[in-house]
Protein backbone atom coordinates (compact mmCIF):
# COMPACT_ATOMS: atom_id res chain seq x y z
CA UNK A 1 23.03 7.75 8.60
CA UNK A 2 24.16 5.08 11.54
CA UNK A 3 23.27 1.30 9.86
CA UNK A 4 22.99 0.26 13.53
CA UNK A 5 20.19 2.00 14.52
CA UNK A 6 17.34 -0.82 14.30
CA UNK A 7 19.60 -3.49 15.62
CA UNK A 8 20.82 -1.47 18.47
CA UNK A 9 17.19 -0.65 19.56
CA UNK A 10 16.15 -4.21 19.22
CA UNK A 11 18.66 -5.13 21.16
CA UNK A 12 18.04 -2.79 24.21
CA UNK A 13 16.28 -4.22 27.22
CA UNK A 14 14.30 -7.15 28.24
CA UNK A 15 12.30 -8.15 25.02
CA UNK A 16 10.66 -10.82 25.74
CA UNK A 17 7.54 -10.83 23.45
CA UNK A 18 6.59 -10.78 19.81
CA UNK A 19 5.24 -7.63 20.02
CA UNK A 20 7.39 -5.82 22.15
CA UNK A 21 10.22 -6.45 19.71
CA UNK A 22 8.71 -5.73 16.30
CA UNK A 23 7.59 -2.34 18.40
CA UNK A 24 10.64 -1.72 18.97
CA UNK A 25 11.88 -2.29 15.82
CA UNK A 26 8.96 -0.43 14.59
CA UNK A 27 9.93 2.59 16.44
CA UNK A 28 13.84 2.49 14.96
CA UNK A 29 12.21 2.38 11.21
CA UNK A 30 10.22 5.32 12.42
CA UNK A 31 13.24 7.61 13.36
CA UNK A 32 14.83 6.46 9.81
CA UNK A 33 11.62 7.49 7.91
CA UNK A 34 12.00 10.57 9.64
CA UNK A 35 15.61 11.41 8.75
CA UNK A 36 14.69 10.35 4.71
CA UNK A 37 13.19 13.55 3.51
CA UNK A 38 12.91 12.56 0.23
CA UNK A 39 11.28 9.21 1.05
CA UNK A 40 8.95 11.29 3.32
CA UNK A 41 7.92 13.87 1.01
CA UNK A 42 7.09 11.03 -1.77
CA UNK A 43 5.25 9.32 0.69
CA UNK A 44 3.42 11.88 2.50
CA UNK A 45 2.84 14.87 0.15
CA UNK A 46 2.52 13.04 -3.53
CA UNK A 47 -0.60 11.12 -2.63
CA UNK A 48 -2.23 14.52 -1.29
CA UNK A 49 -1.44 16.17 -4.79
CA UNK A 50 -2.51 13.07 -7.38
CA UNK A 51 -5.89 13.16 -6.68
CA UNK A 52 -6.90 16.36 -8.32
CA UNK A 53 -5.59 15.24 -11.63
CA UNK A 54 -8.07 12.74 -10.95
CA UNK A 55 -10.37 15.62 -10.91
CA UNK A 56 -9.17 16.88 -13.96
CA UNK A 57 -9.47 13.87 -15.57
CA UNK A 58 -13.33 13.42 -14.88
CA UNK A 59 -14.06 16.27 -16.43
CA UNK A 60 -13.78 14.72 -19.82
CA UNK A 61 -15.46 11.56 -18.61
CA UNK A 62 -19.62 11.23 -18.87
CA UNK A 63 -19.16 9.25 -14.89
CA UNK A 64 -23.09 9.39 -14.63
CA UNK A 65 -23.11 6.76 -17.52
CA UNK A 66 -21.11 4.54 -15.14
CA UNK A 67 -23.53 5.48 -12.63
CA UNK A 68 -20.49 7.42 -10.69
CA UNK A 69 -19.64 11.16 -9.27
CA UNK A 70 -16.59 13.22 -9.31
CA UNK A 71 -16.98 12.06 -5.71
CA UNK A 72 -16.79 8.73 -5.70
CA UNK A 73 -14.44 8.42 -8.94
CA UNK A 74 -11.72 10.91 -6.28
CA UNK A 75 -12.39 9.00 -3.15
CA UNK A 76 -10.71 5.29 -3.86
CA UNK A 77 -8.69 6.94 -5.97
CA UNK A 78 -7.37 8.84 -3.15
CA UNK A 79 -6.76 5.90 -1.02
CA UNK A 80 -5.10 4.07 -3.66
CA UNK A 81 -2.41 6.21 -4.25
CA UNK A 82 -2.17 6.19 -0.44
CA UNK A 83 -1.41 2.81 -0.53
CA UNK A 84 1.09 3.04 -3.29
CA UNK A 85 2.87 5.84 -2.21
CA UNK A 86 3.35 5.72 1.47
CA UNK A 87 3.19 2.08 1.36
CA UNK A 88 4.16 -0.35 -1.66
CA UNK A 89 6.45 2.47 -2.74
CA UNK A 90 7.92 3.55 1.00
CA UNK A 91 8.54 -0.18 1.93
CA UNK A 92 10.35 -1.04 -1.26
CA UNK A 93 13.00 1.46 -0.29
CA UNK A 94 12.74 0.54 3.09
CA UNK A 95 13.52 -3.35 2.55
CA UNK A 96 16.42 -2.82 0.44
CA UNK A 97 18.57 -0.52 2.23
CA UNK A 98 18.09 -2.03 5.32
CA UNK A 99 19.26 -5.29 3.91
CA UNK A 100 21.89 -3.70 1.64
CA UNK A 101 23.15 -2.63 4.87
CA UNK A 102 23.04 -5.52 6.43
CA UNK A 103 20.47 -4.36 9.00
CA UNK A 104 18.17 -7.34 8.46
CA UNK A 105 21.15 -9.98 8.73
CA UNK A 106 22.43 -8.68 12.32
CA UNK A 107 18.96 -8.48 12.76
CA UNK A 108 18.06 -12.40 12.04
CA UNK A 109 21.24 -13.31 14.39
CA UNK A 110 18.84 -11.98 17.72
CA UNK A 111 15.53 -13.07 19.42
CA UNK A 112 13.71 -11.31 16.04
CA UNK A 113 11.82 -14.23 14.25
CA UNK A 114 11.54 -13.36 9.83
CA UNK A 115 8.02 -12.73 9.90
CA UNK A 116 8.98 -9.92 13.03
CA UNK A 117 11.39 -8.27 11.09
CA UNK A 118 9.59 -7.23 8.05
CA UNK A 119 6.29 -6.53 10.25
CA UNK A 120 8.13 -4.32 12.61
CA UNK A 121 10.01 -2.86 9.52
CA UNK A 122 6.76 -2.26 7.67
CA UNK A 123 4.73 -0.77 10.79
CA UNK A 124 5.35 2.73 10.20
CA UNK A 125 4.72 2.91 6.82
CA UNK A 126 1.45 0.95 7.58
CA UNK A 127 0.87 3.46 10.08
CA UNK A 128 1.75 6.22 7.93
CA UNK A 129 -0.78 4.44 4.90
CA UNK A 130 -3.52 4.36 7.05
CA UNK A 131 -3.64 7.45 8.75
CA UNK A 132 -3.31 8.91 5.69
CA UNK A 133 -5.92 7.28 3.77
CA UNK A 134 -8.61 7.83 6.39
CA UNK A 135 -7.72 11.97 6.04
CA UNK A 136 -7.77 11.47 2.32
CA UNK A 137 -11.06 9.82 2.61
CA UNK A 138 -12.68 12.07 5.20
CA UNK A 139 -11.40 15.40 2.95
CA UNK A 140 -13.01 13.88 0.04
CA UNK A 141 -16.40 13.62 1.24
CA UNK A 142 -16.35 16.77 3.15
CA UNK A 143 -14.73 18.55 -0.08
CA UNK A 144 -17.10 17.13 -2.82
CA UNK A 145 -19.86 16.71 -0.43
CA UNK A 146 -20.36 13.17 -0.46
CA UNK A 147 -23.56 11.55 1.06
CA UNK A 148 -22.56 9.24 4.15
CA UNK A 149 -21.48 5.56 3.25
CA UNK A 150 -23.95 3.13 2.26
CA UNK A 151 -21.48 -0.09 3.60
CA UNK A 152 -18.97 1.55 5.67
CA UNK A 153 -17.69 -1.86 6.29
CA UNK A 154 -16.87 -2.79 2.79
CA UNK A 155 -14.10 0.49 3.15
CA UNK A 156 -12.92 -0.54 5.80
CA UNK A 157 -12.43 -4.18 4.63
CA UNK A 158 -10.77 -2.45 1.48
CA UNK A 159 -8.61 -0.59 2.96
CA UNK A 160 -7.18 -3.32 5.42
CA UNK A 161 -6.74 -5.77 2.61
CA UNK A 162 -5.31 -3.25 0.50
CA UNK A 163 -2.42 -2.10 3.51
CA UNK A 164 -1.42 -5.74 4.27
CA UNK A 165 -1.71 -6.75 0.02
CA UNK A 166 0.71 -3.67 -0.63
CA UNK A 167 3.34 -4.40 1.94
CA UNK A 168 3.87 -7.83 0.87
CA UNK A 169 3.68 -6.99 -2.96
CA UNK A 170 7.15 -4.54 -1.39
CA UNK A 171 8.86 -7.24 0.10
CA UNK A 172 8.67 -9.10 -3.20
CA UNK A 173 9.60 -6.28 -5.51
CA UNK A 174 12.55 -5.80 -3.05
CA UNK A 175 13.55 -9.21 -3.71
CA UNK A 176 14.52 -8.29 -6.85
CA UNK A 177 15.66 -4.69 -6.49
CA UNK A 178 19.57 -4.61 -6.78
CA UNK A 179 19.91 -1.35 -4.98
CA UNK A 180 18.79 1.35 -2.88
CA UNK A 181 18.72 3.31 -6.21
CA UNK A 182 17.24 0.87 -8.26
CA UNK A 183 14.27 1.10 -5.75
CA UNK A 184 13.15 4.17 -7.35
CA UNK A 185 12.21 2.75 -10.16
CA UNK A 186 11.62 -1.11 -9.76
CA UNK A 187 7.77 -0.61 -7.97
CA UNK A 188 6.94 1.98 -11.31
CA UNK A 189 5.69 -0.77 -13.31
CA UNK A 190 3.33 -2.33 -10.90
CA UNK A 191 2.28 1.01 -9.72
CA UNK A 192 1.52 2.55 -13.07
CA UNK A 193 -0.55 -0.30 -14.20
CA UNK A 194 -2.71 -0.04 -10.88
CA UNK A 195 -3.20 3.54 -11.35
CA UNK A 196 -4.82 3.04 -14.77
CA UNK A 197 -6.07 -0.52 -15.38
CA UNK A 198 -7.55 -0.50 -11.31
CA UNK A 199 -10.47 2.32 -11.53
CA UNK A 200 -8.48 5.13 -10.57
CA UNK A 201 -8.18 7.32 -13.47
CA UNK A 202 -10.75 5.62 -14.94
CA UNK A 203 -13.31 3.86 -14.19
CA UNK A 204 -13.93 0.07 -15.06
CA UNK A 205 -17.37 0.53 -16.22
CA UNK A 206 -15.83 2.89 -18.60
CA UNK A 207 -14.00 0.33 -20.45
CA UNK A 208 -14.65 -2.51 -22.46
CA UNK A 209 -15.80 -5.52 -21.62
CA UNK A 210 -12.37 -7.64 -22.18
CA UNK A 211 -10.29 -5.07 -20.84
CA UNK A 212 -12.61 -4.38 -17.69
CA UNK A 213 -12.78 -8.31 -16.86
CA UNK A 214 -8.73 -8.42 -17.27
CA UNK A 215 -8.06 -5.43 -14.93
CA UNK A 216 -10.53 -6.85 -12.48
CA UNK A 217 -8.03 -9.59 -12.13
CA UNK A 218 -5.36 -6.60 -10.91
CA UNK A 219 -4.19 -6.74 -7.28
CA UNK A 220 -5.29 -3.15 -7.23
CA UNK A 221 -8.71 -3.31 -8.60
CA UNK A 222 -10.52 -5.34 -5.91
CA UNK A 223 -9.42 -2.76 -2.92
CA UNK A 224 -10.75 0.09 -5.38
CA UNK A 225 -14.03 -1.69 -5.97
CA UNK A 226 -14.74 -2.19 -2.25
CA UNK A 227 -13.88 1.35 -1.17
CA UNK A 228 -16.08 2.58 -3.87
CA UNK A 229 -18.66 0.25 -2.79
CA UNK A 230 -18.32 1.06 0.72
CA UNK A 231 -19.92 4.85 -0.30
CA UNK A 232 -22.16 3.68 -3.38
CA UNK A 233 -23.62 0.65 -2.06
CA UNK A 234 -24.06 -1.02 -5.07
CA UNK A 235 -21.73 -4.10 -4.71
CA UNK A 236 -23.42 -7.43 -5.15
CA UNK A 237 -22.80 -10.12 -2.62
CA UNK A 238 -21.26 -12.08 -5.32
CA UNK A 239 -18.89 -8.91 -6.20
CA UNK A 240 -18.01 -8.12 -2.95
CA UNK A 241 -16.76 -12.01 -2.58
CA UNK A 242 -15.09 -12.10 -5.57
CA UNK A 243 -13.00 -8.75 -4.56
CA UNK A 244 -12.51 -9.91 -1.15
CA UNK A 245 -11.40 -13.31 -2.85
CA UNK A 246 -8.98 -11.69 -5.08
CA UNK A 247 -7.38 -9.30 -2.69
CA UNK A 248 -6.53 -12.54 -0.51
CA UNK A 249 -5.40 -14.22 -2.93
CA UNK A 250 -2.93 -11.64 -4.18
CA UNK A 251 -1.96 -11.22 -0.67
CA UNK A 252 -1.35 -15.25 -0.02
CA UNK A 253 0.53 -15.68 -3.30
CA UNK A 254 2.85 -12.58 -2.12
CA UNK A 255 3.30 -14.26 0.92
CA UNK A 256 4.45 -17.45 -0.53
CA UNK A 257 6.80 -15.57 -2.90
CA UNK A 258 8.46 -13.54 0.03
CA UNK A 259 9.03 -16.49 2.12
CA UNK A 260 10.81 -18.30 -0.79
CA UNK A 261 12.26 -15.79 -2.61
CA UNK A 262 13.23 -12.74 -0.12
CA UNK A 263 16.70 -11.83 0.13
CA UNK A 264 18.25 -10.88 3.84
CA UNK A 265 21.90 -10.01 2.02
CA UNK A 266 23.07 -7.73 -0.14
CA UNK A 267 22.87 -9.09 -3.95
CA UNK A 268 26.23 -9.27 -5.78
């Protein structure tokens, strides 16, 4: 696979504006994903399959104690492993081979400001996370015959939170990821602890009350919560700012790490 091919495309033509470029770089990272059939099957295929374990799962669990359905236990749990498969996941791989090939360093030396080059590089998978997440949402409701959403807005504030949240929680995890190898395993941690301290396996009513109030404090959690409360409606104004207030934070402290501590060479 040609190490050129973002670079070259970026470099093609007049571009002139912030947007232009990162959509042209966006479209180069789009060909790659393409080409990485592997990548593209975790991404694509693994969140479609996770959910009915889910399923299984809530089976054993008495969810009308918690005052929840198969439904909405499925639903954010859906579009959670969305987000950690076709995005925090993707975009960790993506980050470090582009900069182990010294992609993002030719890339830095052109009209391509930082905060362009890891936008443009994350835009597909954003794309893909999105897309995605809305099918896996609509296919739940339809499939376990969901009523319509009480706070449709809440979902959609979830979900946006959660895409922008995940791709900077990658660009940190790549900071520290040796290898285009090592990026296999190096998101694992954060993304097992989401899947079962964050609601979606089970669900933080379900727990007790020191445990619940710790995973609350996940990154995960508070994009869960809203896109649950989005369909049940039962989110407090007070809950609803403390999720929104801990999804931004999250996001603003991954921020500051990526600025200070993202890498643009290959480690030795």
């Amino acid at each position: 696979m040609s190490t050129t091919t973002p670079s070259a495309s970026v470099r093609r033509g007049a571009i002139s504006t912030p947007r232009s470029r990162m959509a042209a770089l966006a479209r180069a990272e789009l060909t790659l994903m393409g080409r990485n059939k592997g990548a593209l099957f975790a991404a694509l295929f693994v969140p479609l399959v996770l959910p009915f374990s889910v399923k299984s799962a809530a089976k054993e669990m008495d969810l009308a104690e918690a005052g929840l359905t198969t439904g909405t236990l499925m639903l954010p749990a859906a579009v959670g492993f969305s987000l950690l498969f076709a995005v925090y996941s993707a975009l960790v791989g993506v980050f470090v081979v582009r900069r182990e090939e010294l992609v993002l360093k030719r890339l830095r030396t052109g009209e391509l400001r930082d905060v362009e080059i890891l936008t443009g590089s994350a835009m597909p998978a954003l794309l893909s996370g999105l897309a995605q997440s809305l099918l896996l949402a609509v296919g739940c409701a339809v499939l376990l015959d969901l009523s319509a959403p009480s706070a449709i807005h809440l979902s959609i504030l979830g979900l946006l939170l959660g895409l922008v949240m995940c791709a900077a929680l990658a660009a940190v995890t790549a900071s520290f990821t040796r290898t285009g190898e090592s990026a296999q395993v190096t998101p694992l941690p954060f993304m097992f602890v989401s899947m079962l301290g964050s609601g979606m396996f089970v669900p933080l009513e379900m727990l007790p009350d020191r445990l619940a109030s710790v995973c609350e404090l996940l990154p995960m959690t508070p994009v869960i919560n809203l896109v649950r409360g989005g369909w049940t409606g039962d989110l407090s104004g007070a809950e609803t700012l403390g999720a929104v207030a801990t999804a931004v934070a999250w996001t603003v402290l991954a921020m500051f790490a990526v600025r200070r501590r993202f890498r643009w060479e290959p480690r030795h």
